[in-house]
C-alpha atoms as a PDB file:
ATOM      1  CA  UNK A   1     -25.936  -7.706 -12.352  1.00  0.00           C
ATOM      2  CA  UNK A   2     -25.126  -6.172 -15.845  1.00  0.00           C
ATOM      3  CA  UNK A   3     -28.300  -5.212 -16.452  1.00  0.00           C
ATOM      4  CA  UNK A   4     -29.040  -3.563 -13.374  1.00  0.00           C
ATOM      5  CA  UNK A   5     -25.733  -1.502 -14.102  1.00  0.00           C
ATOM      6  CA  UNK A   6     -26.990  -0.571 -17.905  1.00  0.00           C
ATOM      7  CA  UNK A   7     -30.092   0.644 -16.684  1.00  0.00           C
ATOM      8  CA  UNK A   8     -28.537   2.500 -13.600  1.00  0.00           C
ATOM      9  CA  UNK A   9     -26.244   4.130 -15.787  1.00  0.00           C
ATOM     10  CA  UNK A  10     -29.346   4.882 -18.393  1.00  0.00           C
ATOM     11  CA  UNK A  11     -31.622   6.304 -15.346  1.00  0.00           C
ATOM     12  CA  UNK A  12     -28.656   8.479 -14.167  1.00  0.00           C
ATOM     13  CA  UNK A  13     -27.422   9.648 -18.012  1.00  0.00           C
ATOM     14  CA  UNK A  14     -31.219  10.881 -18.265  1.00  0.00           C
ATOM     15  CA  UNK A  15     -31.439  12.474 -15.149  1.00  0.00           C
ATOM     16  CA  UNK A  16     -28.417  14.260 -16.050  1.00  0.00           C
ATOM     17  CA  UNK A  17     -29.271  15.498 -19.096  1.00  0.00           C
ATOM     18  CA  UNK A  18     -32.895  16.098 -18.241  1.00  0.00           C
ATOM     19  CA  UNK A  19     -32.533  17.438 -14.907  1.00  0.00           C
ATOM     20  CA  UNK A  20     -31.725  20.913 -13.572  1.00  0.00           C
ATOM     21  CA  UNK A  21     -27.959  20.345 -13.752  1.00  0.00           C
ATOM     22  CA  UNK A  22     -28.062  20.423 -17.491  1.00  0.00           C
ATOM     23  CA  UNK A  23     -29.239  23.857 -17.512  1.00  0.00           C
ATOM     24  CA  UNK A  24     -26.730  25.002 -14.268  1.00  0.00           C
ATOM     25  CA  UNK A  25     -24.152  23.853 -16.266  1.00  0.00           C
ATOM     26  CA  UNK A  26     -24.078  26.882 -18.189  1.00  0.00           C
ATOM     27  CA  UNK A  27     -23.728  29.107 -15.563  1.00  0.00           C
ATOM     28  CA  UNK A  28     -21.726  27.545 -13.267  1.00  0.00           C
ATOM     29  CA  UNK A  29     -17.993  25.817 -13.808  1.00  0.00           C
ATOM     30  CA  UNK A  30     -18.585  23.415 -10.874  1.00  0.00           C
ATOM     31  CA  UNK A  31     -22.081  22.283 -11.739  1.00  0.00           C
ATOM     32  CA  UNK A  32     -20.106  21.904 -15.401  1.00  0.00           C
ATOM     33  CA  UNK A  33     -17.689  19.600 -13.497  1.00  0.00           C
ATOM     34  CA  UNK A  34     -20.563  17.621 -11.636  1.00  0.00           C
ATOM     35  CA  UNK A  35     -22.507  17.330 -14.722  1.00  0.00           C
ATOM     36  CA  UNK A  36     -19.028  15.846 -16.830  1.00  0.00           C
ATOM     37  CA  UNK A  37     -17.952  14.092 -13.794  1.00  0.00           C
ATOM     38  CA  UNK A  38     -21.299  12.125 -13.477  1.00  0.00           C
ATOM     39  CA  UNK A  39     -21.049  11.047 -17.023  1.00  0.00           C
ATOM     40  CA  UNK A  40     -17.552   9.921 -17.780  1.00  0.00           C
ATOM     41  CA  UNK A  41     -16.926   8.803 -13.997  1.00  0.00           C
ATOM     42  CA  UNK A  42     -20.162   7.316 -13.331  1.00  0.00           C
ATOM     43  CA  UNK A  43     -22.737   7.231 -15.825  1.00  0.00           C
ATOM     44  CA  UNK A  44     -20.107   5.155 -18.142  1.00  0.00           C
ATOM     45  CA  UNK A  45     -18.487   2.513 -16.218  1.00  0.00           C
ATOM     46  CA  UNK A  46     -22.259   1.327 -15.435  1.00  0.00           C
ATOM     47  CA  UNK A  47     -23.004   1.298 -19.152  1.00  0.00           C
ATOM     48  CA  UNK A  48     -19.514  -0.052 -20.094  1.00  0.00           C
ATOM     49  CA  UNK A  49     -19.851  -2.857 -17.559  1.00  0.00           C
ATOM     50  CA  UNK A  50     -23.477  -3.335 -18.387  1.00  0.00           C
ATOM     51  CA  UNK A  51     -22.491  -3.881 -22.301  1.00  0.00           C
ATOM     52  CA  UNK A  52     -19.086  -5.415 -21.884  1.00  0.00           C
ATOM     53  CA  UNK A  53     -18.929  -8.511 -23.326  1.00  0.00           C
ATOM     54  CA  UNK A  54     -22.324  -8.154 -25.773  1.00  0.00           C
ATOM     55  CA  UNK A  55     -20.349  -5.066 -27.179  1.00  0.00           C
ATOM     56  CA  UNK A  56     -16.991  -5.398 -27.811  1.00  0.00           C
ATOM     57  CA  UNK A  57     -15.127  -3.065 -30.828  1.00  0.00           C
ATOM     58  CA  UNK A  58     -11.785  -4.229 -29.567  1.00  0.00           C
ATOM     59  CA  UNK A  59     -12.626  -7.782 -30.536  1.00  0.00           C
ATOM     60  CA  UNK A  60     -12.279  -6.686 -33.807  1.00  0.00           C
ATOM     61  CA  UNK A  61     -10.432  -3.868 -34.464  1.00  0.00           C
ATOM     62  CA  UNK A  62      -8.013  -4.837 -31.612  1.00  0.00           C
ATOM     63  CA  UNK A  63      -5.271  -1.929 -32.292  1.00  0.00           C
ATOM     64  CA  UNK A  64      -8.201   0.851 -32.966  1.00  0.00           C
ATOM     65  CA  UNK A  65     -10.512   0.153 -29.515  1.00  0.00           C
ATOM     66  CA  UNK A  66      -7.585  -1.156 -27.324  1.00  0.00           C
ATOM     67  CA  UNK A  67      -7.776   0.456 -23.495  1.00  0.00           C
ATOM     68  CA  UNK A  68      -5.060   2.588 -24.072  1.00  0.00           C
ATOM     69  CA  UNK A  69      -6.221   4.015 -27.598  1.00  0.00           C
ATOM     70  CA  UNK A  70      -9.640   4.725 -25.811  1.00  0.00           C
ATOM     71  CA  UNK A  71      -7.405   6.344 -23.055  1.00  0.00           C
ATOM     72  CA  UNK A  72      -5.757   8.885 -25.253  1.00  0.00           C
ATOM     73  CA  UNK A  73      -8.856   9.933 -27.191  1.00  0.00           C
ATOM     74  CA  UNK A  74     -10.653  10.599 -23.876  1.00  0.00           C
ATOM     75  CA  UNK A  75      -7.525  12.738 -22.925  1.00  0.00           C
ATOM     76  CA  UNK A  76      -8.172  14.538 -25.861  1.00  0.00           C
ATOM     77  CA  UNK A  77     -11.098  15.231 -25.469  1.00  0.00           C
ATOM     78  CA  UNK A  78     -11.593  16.077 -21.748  1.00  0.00           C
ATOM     79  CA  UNK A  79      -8.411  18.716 -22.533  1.00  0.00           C
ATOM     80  CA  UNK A  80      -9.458  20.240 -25.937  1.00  0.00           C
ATOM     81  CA  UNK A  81     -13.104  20.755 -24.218  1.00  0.00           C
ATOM     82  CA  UNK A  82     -11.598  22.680 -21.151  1.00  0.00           C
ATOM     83  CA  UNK A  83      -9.262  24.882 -23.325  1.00  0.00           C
ATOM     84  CA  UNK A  84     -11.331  28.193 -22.340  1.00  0.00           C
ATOM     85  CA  UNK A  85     -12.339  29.308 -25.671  1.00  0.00           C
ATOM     86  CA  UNK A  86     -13.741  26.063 -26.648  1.00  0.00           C
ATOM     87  CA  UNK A  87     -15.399  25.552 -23.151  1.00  0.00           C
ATOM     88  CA  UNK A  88     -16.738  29.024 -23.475  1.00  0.00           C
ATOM     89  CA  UNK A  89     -18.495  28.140 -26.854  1.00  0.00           C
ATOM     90  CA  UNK A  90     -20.329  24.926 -25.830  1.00  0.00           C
ATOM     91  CA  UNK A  91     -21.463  27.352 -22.949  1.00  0.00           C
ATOM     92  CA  UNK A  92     -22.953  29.664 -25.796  1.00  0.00           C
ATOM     93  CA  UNK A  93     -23.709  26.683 -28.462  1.00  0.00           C
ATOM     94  CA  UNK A  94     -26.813  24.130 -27.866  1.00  0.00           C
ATOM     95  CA  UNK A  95     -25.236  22.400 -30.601  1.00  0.00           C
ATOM     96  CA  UNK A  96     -21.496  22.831 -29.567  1.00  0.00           C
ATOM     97  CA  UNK A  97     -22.871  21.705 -25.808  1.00  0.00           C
ATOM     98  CA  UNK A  98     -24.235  18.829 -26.913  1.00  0.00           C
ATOM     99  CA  UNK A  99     -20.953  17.771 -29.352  1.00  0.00           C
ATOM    100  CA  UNK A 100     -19.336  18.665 -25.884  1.00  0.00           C
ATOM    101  CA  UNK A 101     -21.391  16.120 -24.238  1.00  0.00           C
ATOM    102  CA  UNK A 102     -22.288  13.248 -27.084  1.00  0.00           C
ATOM    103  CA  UNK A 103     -17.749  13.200 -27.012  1.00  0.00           C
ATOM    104  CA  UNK A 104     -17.370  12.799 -23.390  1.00  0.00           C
ATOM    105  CA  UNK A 105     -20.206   9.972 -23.350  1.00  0.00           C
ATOM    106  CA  UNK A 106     -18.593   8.031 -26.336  1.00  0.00           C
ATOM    107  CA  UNK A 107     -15.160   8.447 -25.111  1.00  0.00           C
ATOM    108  CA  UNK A 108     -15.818   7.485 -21.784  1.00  0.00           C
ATOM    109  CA  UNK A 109     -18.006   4.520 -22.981  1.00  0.00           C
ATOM    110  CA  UNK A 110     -14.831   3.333 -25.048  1.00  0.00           C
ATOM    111  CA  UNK A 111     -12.522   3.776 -22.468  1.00  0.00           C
ATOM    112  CA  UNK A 112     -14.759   1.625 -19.678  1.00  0.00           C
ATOM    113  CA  UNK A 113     -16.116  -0.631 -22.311  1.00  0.00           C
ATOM    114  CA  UNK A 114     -12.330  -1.653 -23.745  1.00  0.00           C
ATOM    115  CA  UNK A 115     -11.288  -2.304 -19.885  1.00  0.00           C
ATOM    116  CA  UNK A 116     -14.164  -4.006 -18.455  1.00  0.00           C
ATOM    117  CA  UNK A 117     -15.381  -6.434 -21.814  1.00  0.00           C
ATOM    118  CA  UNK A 118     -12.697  -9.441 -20.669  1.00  0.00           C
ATOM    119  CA  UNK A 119     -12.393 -10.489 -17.251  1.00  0.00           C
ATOM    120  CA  UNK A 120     -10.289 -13.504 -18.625  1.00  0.00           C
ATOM    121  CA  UNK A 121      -7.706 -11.827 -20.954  1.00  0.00           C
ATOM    122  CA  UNK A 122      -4.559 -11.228 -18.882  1.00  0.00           C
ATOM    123  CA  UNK A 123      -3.345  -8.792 -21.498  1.00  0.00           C
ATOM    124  CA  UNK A 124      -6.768  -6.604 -21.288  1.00  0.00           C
ATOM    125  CA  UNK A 125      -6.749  -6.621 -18.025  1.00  0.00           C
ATOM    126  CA  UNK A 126      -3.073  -5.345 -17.624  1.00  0.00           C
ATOM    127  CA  UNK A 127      -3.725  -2.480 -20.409  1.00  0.00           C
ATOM    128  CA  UNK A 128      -6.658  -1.440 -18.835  1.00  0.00           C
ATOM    129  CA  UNK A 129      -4.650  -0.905 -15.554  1.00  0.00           C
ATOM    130  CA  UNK A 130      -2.553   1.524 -17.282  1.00  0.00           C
ATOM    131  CA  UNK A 131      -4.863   3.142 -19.694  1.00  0.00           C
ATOM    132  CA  UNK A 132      -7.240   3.767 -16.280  1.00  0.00           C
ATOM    133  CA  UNK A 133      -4.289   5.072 -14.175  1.00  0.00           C
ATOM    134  CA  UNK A 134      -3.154   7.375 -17.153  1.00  0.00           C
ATOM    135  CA  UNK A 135      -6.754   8.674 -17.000  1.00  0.00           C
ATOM    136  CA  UNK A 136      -6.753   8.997 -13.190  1.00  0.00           C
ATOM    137  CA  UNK A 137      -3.555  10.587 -13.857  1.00  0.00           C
ATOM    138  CA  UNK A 138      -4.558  13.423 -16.653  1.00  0.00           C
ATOM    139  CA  UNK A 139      -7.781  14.749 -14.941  1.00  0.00           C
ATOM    140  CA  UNK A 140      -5.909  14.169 -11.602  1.00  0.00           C
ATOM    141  CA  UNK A 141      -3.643  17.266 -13.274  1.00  0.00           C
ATOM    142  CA  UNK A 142      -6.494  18.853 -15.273  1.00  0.00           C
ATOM    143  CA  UNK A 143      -8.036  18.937 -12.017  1.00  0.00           C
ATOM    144  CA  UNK A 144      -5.563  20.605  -9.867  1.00  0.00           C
ATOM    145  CA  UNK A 145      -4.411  23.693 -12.713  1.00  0.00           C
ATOM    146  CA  UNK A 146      -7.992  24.550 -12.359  1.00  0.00           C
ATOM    147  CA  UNK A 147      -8.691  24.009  -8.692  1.00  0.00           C
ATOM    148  CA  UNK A 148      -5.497  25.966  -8.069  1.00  0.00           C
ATOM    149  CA  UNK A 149      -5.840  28.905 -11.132  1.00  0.00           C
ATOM    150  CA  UNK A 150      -5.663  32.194  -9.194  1.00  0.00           C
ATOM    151  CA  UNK A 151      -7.616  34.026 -11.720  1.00  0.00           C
ATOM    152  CA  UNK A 152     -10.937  33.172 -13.443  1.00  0.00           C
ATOM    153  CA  UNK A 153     -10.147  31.052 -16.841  1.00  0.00           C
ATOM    154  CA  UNK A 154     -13.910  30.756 -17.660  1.00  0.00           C
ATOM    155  CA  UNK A 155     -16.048  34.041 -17.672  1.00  0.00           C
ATOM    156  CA  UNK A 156     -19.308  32.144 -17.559  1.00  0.00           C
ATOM    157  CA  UNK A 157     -18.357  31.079 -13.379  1.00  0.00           C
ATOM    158  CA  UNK A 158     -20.469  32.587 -10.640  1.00  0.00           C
ATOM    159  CA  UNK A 159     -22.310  35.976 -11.152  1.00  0.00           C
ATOM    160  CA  UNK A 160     -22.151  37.158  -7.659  1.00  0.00           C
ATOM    161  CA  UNK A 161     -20.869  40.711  -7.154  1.00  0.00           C
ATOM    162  CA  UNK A 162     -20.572  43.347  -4.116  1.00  0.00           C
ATOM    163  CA  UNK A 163     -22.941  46.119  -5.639  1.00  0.00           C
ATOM    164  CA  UNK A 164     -22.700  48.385  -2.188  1.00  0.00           C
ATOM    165  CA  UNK A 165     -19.195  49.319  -2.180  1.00  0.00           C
ATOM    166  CA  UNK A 166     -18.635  49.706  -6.218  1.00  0.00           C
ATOM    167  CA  UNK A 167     -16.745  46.445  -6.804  1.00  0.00           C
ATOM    168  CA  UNK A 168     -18.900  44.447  -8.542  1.00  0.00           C
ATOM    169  CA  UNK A 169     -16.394  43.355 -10.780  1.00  0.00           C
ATOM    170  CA  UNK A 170     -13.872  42.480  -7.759  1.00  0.00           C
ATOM    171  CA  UNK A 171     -17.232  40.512  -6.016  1.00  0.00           C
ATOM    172  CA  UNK A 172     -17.730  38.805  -9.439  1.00  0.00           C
ATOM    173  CA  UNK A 173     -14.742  37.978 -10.211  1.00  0.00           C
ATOM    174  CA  UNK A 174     -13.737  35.983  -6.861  1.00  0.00           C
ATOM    175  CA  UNK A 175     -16.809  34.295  -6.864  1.00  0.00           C
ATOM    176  CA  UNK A 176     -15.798  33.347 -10.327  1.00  0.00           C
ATOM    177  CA  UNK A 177     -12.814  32.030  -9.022  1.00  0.00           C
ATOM    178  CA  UNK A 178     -14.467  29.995  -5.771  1.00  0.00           C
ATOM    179  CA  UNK A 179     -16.948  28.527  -8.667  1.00  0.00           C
ATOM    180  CA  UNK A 180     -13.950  27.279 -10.607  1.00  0.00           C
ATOM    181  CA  UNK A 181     -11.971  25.956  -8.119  1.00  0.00           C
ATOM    182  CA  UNK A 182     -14.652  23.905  -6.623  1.00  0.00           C
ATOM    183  CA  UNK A 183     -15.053  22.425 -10.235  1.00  0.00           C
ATOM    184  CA  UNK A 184     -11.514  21.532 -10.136  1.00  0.00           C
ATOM    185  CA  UNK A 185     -12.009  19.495  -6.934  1.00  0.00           C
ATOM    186  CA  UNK A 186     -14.778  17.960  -8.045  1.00  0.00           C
ATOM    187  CA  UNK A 187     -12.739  16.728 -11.298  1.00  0.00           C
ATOM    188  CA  UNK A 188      -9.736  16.205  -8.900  1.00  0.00           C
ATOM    189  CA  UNK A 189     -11.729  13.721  -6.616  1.00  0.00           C
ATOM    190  CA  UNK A 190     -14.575  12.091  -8.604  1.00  0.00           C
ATOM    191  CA  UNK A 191     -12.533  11.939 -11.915  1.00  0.00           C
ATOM    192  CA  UNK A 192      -9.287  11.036 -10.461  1.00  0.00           C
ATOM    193  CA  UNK A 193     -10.997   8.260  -7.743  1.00  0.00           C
ATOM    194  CA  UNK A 194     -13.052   6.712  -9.759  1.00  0.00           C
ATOM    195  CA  UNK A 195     -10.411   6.010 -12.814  1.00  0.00           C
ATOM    196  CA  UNK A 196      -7.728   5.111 -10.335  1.00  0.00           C
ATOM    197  CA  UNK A 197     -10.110   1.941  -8.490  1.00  0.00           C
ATOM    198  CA  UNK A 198     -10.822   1.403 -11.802  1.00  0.00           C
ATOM    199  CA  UNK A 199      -7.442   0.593 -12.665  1.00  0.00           C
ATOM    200  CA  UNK A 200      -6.498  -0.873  -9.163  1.00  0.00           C
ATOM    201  CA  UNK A 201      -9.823  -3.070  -9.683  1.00  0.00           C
ATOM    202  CA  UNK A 202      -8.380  -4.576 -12.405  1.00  0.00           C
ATOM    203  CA  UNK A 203      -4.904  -5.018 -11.730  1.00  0.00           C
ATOM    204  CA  UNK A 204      -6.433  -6.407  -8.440  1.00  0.00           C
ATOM    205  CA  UNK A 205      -7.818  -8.915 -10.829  1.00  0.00           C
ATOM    206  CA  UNK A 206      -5.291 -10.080 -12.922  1.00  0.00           C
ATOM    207  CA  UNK A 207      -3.470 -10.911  -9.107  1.00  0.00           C
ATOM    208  CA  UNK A 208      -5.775 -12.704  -8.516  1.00  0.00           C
ATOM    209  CA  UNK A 209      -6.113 -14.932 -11.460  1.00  0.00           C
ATOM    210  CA  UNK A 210      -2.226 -15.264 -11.603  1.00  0.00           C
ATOM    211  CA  UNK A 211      -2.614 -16.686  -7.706  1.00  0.00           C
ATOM    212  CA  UNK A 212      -5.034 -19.119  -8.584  1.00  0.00           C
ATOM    213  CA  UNK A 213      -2.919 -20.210 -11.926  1.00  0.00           C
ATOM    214  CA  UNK A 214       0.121 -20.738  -9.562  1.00  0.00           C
ATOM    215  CA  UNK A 215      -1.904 -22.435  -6.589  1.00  0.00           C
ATOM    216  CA  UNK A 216      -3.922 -24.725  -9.175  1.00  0.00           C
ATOM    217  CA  UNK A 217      -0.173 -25.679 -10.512  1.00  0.00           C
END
């Protein structure tokens, strides 16, 4: 079962990468979205699950790699990447895109990785919940300012304008807008979904393993 999840989430982190959304990316805020989406949302919780247990930071550096550390640094990130004049540059940077990309793979590996590595600490478990929720929370937010921004926040969005009655810039500018919103959703339903089963999944667990301690006494 792990392994079928590590080399799911490999498959889908190459065709990610490799495949035409990579380049749309660029162009396009909600492809953007899909693209980040299908990486921290997706891509990592296979690969976290497939490694947990074999790789395990918090094991050692408890404090450093705990659910909730992981949690911040991936709010961090996801936020300081979607501040528009850092977004804008990783549009404009192959090597500021993939920084932008190598960050929200390691942070969303540490996050998923810290929750998922063990089933059988209660404590985990229970800091996972929150850390997850908090994450489901943050892009949850991130999601809606942008879905609901009445005015374009990233130039690169949409380059469709109304050439025949001399607003281009109007025509571009709302498509801009429509591009951008639908990124939002996309963060505002993937993003926010995924993280909050995530964190219902495991409190779901540590219910669980409470009812059987209390049964089995």
């Amino acid at each position: 079962m792990r392994r079928a999840a590590l080399i799911t989430g490999l498959v889908l982190l190459v065709a990610l990468w490799a495949g035409p959304l990579r380049d749309a990316s660029t162009h396009s805020f909600a492809a953007h979205m899909a693209l980040h989406m299908g990486i921290v949302a997706i891509a990592a919780p296979l690969l976290g699950y497939g490694i947990a247990g074999s790789f395990d930071p918090a094991a050692r550096h408890p404090v450093l790699f705990s659910p909730l550390f992981a949690a911040m640094l991936e709010f961090v990130v996801v936020w300081s990447w979607h501040m528009p004049a850092l977004h804008q540059a990783a549009r404009a940077s192959a090597m500021l895109f993939a920084a932008e990309q190598t960050s929200f793979l390691i942070t969303g590996l540490l996050v998923w990785t810290a929750c998922l590595s063990d089933p059988r600490d209660r404590g985990r478990n229970l800091m996972g919940t929150l850390a997850l929720l908090l994450t489901s929370m943050h892009m949850t937010l991130l999601g809606a300012l942008i879905a609901f921004a009445s005015r374009p926040l990233y130039s690169h969005a949409g380059h469709i304008g109304d050439s025949h009655m001399g607003d281009a810039h109007m025509g571009d500018a709302t498509a801009q807008v429509a591009d951008q919103q639908l990124g939002g959703v996309i963060m505002l339903l993937v993003g926010g979904a995924v993280y909050l089963a995530g964190g219902m999944a495991l409190m779901a667990r540590v219910v669980l393993a409470d009812f059987k301690a209390g049964a089995a006494e």
